[in-house]
Protein backbone atom coordinates (compact mmCIF):
# COMPACT_ATOMS: atom_id res chain seq x y z
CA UNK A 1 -40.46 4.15 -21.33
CA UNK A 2 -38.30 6.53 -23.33
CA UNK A 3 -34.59 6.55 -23.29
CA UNK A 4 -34.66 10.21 -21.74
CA UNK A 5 -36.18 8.63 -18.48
CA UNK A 6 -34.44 5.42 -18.53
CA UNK A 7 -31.54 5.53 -15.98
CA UNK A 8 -27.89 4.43 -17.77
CA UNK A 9 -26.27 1.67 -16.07
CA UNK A 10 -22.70 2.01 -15.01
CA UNK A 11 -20.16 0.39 -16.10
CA UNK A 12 -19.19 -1.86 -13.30
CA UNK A 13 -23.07 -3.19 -12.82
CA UNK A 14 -21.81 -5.44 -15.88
CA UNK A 15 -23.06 -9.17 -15.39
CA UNK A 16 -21.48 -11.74 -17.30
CA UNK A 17 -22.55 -15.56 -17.26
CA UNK A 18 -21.41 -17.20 -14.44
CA UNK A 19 -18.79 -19.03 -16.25
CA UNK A 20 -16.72 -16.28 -17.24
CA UNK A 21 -17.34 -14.76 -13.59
CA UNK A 22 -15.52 -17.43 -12.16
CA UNK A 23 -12.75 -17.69 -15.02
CA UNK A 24 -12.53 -14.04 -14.87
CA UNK A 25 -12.00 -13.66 -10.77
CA UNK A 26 -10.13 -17.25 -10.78
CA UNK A 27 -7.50 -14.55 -13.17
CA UNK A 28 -7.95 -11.80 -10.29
CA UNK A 29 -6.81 -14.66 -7.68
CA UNK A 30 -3.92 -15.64 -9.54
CA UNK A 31 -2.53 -12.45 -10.45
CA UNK A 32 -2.34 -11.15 -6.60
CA UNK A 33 -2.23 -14.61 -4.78
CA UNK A 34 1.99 -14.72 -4.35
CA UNK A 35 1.73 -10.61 -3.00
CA UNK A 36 -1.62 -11.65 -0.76
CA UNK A 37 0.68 -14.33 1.21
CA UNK A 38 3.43 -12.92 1.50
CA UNK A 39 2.69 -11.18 4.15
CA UNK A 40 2.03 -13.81 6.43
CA UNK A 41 5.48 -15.47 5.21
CA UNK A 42 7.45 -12.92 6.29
CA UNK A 43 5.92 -11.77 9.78
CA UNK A 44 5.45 -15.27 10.38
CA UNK A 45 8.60 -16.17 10.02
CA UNK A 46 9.77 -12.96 11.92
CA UNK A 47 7.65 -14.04 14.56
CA UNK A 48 9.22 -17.67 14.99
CA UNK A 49 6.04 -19.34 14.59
CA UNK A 50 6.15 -22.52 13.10
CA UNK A 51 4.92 -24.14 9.57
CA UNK A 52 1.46 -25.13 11.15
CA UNK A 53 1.01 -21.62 12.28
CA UNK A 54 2.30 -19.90 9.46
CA UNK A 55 -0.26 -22.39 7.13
CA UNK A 56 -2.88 -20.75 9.72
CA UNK A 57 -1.71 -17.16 8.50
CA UNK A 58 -1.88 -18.13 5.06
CA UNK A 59 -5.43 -19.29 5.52
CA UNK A 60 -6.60 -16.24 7.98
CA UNK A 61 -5.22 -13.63 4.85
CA UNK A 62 -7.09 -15.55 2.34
CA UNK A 63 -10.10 -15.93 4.12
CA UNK A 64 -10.44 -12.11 5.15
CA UNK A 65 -9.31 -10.81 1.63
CA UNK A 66 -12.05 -12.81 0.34
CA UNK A 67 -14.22 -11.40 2.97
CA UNK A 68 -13.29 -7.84 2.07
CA UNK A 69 -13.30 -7.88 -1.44
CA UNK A 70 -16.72 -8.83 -1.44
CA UNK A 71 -17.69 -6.00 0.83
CA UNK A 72 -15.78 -3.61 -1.60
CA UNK A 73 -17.13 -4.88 -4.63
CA UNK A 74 -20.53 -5.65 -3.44
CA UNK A 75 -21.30 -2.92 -0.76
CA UNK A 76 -23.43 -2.61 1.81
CA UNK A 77 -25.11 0.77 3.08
CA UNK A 78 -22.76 2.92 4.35
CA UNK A 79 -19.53 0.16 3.05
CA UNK A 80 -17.80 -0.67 0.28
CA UNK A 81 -17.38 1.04 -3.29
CA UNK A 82 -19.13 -1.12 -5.22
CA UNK A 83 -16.14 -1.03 -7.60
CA UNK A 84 -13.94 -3.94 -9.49
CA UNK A 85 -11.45 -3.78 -6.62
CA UNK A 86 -9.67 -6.77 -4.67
CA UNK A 87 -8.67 -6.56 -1.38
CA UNK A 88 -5.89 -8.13 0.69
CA UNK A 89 -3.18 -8.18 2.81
CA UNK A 90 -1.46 -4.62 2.65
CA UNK A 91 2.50 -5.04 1.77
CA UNK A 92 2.32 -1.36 3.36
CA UNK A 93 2.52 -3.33 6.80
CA UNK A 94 5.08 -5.45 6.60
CA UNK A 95 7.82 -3.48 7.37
CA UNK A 96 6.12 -1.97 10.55
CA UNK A 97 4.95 -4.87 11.55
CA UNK A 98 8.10 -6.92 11.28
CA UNK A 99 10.31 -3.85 13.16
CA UNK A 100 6.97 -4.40 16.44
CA UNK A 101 8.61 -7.81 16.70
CA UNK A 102 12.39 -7.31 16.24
CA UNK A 103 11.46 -4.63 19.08
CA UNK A 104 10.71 -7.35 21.26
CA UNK A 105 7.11 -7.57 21.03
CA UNK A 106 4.90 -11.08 19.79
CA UNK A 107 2.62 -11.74 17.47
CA UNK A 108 -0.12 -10.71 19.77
CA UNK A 109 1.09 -6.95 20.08
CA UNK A 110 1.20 -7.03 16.32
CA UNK A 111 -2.66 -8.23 16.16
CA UNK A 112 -3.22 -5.28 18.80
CA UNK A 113 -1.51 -2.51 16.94
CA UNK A 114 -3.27 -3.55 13.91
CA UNK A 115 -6.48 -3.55 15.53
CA UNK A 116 -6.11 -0.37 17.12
CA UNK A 117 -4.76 1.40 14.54
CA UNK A 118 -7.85 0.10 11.84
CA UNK A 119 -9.98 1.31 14.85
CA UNK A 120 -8.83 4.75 14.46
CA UNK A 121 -8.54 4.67 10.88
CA UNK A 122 -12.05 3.73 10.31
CA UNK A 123 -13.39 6.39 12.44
CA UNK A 124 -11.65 9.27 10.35
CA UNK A 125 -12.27 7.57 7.38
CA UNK A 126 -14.96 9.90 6.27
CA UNK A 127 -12.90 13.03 6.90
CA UNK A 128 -9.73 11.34 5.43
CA UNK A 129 -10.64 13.78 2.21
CA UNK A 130 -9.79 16.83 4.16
CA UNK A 131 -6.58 15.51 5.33
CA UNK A 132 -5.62 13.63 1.95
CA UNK A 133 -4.06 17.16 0.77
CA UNK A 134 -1.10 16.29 3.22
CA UNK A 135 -0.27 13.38 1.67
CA UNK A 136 0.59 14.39 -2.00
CA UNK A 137 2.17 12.74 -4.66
CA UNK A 138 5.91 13.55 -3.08
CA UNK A 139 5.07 11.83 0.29
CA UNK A 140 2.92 8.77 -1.45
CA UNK A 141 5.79 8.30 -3.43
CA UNK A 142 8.49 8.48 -0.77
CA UNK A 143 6.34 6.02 1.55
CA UNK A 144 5.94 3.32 -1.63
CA UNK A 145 9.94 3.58 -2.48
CA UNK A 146 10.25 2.64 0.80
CA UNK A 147 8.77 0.19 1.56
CA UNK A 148 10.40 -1.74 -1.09
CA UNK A 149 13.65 -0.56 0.19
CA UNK A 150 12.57 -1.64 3.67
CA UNK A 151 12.12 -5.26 2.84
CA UNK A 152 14.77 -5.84 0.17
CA UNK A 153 16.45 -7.20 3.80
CA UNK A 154 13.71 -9.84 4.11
CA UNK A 155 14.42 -10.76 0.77
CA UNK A 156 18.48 -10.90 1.21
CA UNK A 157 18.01 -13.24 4.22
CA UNK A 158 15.41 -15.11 2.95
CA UNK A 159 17.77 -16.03 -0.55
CA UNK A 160 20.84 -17.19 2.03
CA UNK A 161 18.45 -19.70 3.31
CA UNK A 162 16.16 -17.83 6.09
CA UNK A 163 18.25 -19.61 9.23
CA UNK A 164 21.76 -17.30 10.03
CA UNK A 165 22.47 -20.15 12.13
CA UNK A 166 22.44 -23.12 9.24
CA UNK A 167 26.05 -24.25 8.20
CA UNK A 168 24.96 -23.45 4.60
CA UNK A 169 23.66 -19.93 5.68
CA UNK A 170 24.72 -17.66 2.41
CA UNK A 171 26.22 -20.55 0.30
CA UNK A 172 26.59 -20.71 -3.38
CA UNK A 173 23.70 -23.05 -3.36
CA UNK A 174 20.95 -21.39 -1.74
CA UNK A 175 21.86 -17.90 -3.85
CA UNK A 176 22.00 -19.86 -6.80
CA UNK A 177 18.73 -21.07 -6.29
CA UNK A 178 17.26 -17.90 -5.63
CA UNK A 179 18.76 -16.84 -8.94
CA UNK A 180 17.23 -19.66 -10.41
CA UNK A 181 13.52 -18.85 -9.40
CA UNK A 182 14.12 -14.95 -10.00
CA UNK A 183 14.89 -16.18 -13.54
CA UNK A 184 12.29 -18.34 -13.92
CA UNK A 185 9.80 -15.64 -12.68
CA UNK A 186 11.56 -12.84 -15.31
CA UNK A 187 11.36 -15.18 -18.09
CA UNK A 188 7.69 -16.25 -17.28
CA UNK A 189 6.99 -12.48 -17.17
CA UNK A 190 7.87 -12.06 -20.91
CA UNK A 191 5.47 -14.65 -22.12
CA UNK A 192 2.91 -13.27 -24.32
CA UNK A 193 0.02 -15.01 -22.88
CA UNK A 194 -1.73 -13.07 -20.17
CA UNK A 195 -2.82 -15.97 -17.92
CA UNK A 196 1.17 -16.93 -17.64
CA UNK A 197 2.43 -13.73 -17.48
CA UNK A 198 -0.25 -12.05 -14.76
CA UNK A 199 0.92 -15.58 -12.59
CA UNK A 200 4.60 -15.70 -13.05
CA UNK A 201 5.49 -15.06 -8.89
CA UNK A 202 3.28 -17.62 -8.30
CA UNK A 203 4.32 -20.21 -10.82
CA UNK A 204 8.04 -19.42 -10.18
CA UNK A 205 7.22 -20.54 -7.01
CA UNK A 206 5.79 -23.59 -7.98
CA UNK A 207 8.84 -24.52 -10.66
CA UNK A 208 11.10 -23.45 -8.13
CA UNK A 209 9.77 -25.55 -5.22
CA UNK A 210 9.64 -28.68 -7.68
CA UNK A 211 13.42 -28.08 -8.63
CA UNK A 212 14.17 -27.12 -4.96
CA UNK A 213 13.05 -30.71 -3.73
CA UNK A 214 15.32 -33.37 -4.90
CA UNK A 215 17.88 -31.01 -3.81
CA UNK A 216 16.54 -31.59 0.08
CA UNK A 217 15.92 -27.92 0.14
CA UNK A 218 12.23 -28.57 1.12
CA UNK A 219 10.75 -30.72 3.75
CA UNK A 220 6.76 -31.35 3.12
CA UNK A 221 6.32 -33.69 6.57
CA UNK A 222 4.51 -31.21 8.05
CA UNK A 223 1.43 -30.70 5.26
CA UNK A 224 -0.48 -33.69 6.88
CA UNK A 225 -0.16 -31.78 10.49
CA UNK A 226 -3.78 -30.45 10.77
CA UNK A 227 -6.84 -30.54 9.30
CA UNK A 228 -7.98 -30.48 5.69
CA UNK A 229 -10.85 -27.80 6.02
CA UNK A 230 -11.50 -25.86 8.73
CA UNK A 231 -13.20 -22.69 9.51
CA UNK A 232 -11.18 -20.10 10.92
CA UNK A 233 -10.70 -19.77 14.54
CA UNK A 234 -10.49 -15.75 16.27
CA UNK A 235 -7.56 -14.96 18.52
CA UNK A 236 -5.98 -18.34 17.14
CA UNK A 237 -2.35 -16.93 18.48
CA UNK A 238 -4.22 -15.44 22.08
CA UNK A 239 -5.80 -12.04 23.04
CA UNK A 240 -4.23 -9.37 20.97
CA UNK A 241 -1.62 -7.28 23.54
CA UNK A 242 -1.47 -3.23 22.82
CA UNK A 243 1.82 -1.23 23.12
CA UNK A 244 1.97 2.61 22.59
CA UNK A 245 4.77 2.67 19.83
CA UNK A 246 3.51 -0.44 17.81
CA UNK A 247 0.10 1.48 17.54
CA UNK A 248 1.84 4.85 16.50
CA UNK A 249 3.77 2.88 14.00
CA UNK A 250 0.71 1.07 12.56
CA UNK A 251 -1.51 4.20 12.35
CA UNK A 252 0.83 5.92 10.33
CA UNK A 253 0.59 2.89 7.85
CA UNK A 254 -2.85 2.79 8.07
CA UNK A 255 -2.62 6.93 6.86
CA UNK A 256 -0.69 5.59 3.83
CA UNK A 257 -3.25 2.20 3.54
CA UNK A 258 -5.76 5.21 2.94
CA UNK A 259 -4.40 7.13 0.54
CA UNK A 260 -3.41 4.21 -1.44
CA UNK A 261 -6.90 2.91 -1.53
CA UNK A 262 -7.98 6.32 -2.45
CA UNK A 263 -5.76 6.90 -5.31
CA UNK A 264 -6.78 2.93 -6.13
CA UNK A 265 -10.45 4.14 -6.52
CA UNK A 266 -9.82 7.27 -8.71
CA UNK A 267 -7.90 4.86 -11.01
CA UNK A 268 -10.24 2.04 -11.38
CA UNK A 269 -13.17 4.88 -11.72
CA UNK A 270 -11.14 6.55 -14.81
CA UNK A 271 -10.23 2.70 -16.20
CA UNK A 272 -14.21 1.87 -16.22
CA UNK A 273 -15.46 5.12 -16.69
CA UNK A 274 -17.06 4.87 -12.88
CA UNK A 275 -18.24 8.11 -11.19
CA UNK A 276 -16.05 8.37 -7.95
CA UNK A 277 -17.02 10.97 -5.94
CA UNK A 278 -16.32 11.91 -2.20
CA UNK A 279 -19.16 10.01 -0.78
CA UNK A 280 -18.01 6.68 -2.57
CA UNK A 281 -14.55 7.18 -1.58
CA UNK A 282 -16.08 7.03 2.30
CA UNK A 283 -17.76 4.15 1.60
CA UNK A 284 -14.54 2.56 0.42
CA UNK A 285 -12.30 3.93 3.09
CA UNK A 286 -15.00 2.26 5.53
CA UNK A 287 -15.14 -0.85 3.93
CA UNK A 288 -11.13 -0.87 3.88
CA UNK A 289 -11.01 -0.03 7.59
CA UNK A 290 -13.57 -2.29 8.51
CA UNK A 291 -11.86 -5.61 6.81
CA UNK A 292 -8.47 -4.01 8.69
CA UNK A 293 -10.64 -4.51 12.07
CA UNK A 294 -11.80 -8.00 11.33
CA UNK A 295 -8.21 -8.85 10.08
CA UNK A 296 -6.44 -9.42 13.76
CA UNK A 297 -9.73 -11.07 15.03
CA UNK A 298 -9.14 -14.11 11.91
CA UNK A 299 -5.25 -13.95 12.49
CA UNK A 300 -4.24 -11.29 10.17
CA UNK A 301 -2.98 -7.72 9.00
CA UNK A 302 -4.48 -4.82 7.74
CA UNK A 303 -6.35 -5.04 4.18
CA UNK A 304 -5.89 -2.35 1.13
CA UNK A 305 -6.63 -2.74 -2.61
CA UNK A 306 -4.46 -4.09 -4.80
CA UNK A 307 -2.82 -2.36 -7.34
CA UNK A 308 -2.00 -4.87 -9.97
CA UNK A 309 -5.63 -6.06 -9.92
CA UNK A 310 -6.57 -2.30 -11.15
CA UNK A 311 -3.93 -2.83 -13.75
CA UNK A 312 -5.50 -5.95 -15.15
CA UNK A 313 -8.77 -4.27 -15.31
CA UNK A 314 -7.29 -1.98 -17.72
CA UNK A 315 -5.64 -4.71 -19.81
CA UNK A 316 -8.69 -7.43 -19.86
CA UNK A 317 -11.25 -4.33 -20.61
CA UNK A 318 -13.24 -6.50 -17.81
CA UNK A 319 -14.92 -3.96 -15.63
CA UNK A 320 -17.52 -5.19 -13.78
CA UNK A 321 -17.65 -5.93 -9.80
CA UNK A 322 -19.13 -9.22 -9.84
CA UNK A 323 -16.47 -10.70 -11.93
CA UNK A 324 -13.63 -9.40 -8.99
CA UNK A 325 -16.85 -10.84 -6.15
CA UNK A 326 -16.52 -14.05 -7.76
CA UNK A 327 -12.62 -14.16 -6.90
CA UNK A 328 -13.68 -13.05 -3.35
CA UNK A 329 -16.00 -16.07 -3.38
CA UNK A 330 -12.80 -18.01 -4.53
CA UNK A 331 -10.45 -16.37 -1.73
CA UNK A 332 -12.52 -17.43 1.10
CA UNK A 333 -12.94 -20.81 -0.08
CA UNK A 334 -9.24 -21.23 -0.27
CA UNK A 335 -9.53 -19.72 3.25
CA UNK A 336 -11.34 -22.70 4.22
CA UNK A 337 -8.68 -24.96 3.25
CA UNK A 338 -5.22 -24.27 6.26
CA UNK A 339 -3.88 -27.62 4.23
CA UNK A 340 -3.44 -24.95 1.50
CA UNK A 341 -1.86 -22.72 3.29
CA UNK A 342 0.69 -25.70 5.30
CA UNK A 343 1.56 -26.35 1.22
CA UNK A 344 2.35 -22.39 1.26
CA UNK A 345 4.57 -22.62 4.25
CA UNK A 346 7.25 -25.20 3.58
CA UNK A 347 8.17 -23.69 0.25
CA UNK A 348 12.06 -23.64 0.26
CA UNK A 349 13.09 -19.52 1.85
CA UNK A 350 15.81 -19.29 -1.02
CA UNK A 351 12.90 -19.80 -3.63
CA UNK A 352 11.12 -17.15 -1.56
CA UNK A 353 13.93 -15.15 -1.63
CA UNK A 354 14.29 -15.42 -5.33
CA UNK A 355 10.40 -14.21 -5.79
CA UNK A 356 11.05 -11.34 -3.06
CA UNK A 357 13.96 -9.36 -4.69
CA UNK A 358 11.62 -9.18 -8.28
CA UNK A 359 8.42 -8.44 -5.72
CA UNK A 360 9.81 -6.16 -3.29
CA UNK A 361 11.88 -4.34 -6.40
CA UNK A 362 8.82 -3.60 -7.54
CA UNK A 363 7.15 -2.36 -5.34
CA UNK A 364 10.16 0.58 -4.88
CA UNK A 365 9.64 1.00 -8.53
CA UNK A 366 6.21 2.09 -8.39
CA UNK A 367 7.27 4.27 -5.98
CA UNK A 368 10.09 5.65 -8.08
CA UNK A 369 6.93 5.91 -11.02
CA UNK A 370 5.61 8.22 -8.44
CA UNK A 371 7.82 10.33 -7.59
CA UNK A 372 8.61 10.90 -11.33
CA UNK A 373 5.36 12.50 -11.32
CA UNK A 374 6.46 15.29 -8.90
CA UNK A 375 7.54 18.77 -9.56
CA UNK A 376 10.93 19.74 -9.09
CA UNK A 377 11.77 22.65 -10.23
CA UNK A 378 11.28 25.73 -8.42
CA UNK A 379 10.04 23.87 -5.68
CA UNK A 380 11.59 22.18 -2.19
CA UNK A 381 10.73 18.61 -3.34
CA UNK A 382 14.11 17.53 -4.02
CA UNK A 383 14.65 18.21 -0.49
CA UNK A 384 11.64 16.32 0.88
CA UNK A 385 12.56 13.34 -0.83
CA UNK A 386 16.43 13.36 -0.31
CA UNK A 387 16.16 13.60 3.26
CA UNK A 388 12.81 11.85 3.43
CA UNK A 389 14.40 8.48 2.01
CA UNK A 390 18.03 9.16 3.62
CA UNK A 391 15.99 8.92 7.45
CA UNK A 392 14.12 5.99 6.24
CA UNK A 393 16.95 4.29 5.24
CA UNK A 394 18.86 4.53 8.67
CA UNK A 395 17.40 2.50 10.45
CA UNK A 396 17.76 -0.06 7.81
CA UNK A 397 21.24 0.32 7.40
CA UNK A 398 22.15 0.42 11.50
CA UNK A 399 19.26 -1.07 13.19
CA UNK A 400 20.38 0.06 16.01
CA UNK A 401 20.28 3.76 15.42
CA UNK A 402 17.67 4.91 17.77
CA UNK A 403 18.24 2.07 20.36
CA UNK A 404 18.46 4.60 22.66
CA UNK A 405 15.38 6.78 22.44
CA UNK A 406 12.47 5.73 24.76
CA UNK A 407 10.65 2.57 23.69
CA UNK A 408 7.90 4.26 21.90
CA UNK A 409 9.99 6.49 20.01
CA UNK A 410 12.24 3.90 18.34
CA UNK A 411 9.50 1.18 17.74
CA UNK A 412 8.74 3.86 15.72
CA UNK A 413 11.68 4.91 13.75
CA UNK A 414 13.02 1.72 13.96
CA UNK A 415 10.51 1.10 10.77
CA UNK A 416 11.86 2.87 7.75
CA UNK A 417 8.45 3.28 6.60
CA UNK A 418 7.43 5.31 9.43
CA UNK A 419 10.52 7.31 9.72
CA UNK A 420 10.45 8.34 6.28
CA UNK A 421 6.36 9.00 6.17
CA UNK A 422 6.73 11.00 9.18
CA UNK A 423 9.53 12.90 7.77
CA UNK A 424 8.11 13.60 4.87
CA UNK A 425 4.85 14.70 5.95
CA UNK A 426 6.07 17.26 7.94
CA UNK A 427 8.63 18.78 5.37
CA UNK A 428 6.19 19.17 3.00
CA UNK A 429 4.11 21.04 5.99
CA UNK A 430 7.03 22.94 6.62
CA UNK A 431 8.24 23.45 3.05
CA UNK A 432 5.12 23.30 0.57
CA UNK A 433 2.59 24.36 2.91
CA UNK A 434 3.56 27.13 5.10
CA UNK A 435 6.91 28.19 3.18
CA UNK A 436 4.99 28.64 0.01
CA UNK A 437 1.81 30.15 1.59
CA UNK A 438 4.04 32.88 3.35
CA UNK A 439 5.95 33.03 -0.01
CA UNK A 440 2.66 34.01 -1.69
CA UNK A 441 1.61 36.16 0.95
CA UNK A 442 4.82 37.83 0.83
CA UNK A 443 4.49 38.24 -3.35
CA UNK A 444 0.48 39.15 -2.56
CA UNK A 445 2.03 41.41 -0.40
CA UNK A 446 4.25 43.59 -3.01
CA UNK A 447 1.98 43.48 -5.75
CA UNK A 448 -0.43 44.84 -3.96
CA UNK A 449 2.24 47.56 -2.56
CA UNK A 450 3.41 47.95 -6.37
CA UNK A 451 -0.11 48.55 -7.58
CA UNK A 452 -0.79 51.17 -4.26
CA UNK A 453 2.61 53.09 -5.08
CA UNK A 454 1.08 53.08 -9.16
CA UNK A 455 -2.11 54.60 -8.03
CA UNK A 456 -0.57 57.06 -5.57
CA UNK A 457 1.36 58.10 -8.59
CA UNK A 458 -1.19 58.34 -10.78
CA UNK A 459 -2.79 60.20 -8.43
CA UNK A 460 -0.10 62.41 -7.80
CA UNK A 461 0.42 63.18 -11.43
CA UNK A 462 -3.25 64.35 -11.97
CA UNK A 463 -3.20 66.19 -9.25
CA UNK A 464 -0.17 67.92 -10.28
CA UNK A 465 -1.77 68.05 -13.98
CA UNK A 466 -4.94 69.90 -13.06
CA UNK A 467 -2.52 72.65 -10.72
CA UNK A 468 -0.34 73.59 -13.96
CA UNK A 469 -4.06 74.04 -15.80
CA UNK A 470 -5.47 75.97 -12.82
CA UNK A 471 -2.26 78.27 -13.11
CA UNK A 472 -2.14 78.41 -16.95
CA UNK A 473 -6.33 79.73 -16.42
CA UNK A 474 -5.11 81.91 -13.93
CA UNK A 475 -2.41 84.15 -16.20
CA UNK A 476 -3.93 86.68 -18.07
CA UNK A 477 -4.92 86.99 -21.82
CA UNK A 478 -1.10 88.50 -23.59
């Protein structure tokens, strides 16, 4: 068969022997597994469950990220990209999800907002392109700052030692420790080997444990409570509950969830060369939203692609699918295992807290990236994101600020993620959208007024051009 008939293969059909699959995605696993459990830390802990149930959350997250990165990176008809992406727990979440409970609600209204909200997302998931245009670079990067401003709180309590109520709440100790394991995590960062340095949250959270327990800052009685392997259970926590405001709250997040995994796509299609065009992006949304619907039935949140794994495609120059399906082989295996995620849930909250200030910072940096990306000048941008980020940050700073509004509204605005994507979305409605457009109109308007008046004149001055020949025809020979 000639080459002229023979179809090229893409890039991210790439099969490697198994043996670098599984070294390859065992790389993907460790590079995302501290931001994949996170999650489940914090709402768990903001949920008062206990280390047993957390170690279930830990398990549930693992379980359906390795679940969904399969379906991304595999496909099926109609699902998944088919591109070198990893899925898991969404960070995007957290903040939402955490404001649903200080609002009064459980852990079941948080499974039902989720659910609902994934629902809804899934079913505009193929339209999401025609909508994408209103959320652009300004109110992407707004939403990402914040929600590493949102939980730098998280990360504050968890560094005094998690309990306000412990005699040793905020003491020299537990702050020292969580400068001690932000250390170790910056100077693990800066090694030049890549398997170190793509795994320093997670081994700073290992060194830190290990110098955390001879200091009786870590209590590991309750690893042997529960089995060893287990398959995971649905509605482990009870029937999900729904409440109006919780599922406002949660579909605006899963809006953002979208347009992260969107921009997530475009990258990893430029990094591997990958043709991403509209209909792939549907199939990812779908997969995405899908994954974010079997999330609260297995005990978890809502699923996105990871960012950092689309970063270490570009540095490893590894771009093929099956290598990140082998880690999503690996991630539901570890699913398998709740002892795993029991281990998980007794590490000390001061090392936590130590590996959430660099985690959570960074995340508001790569929103900061962002917005560095957006035009300023000669535009109302400046204002979107000033007042954009000074709303979200309200009800951080009083949590109380819109105590008084009706329940729905402030289990909305009571997350700073919300309040500021809301916010921003409709300034740059207001501002970018119909200011300009009636700016335009208004300059379409008075060119074509200035070119009308140029013509009349033109007019005018042939017309008065071929009277003063007329009248010079007219006088007689002298």
């Amino acid at each position: 068969m000639s080459r002229a008939t023979t179809r090229d293969p893409r890039p991210e059909d790439e099969r490697l022997p198994w043996g670098k699959n599984l070294a390859y995605g065992l790389q993907h696993v460790l590079s995302m597994y501290g931001g994949m459990i996170a999650p489940a830390l914090i709402i768990g802990g903001a949920a008062g469950l206990t280390q047993t149930e957390i170690g279930v959350l830990i398990a549930s997250c693992l379980f359906v990220g390795g679940i969904a990165t399969l379906l991304q990176s595999l496909g099926l008809p109609f699902f998944g990209s088919q591109l070198p992406l990893v899925q898991g727990t969404s960070f995007a979440s957290v903040a939402t999800l955490t404001a649903i409970l200080d609002g009064g609600g459980g852990i079941q209204s948080v499974f039902g907002a989720v659910l609902v909200a994934a629902v809804a997302g899934f079913l505009i998931a193929p339209f999401f392109a025609k909508i994408v245009r209103f959320f652009p670079t300004v109110v992407s990067g707004v939403v990402i700052t914040m929600i590493g401003i949102s939980l730098m709180p998280v990360a504050a309590r968890w560094a005094m030692g998690g309990n306000a109520s412990a005699p040793d709440y905020g003491s020299v100790a537990n702050i020292g420790m969580a400068a001690a394991t932000l250390a170790i995590a910056l100077v693990l960062s800066r090694v030049p080997v890549a398997g170190i340095s793509r795994a320093a949250i997670l081994l700073a959270l290992v060194l830190g444990t290990v110098i955390a327990w001879p200091l009786g800052m870590t209590d590991f009685s309750s690893v042997a409570d529960g089995p060893i392997f287990a398959l995971p259970q649905p509605f482990a926590f009870g029937l999900p509950t729904f409440e109006i405001g919780g599922i406002i709250s949660m579909f605006v997040v899963v809006l953002v969830i979208l347009t992260e995994t969107t921009a997530d796509m475009v990258a990893v299609g430029q990094i591997t060369g990958a043709k991403v065009d509209s209909r792939r992006i549907a199939d990812g949304l779908r997969a995405d939203m899908l994954s974010s619907i079997l999330a609260p039935v297995f005990n978890t949140f809502t699923q996105s692609a990871f960012a950092q794994n689309v970063g270490l495609v570009a540095i490893t120059g590894v771009k093929s699918r099956f290598v990140v399906a082998a880690g999503g082989g690996i991630l539901v295996v570890l699913g398998l295992l709740p002892v795993l995620g029991r281990v998980v849930a007794t590490l000390p909250t001061t090392v936590l807290g130590g590996v959430g200030i660099l985690l959570f910072g960074t995340v508001a940096a790569s929103g900061i990236r962002i917005l560095s990306r957006v035009r300023y000048e000669g535009t109302f941008n400046t204002l979107i994101v000033a007042v954009s980020l000074g709303i979200g940050c309200l009800p951080i700073a009083q949590p109380d600020f819109f105590a008084q509004f009706p329940s729905w509204f402030s289990t909305v605005f009571h997350s700073g993620i919300s309040a500021s994507a809301i916010t921003a979305v409709v300034l740059n409605l207001v501002f970018n959208e119909l200011v300009s457009a009636q700016s335009e109109a208004a300059r379409s308007a008075a060119a074509h007024d200035e070119r009308s008046g140029a013509a009349a004149d033109e007019r005018a001055g042939a017309t008065r051009g071929e009277g003063s020949v007329a009248a010079r025809d007219a006088e007689p020979d002298r």
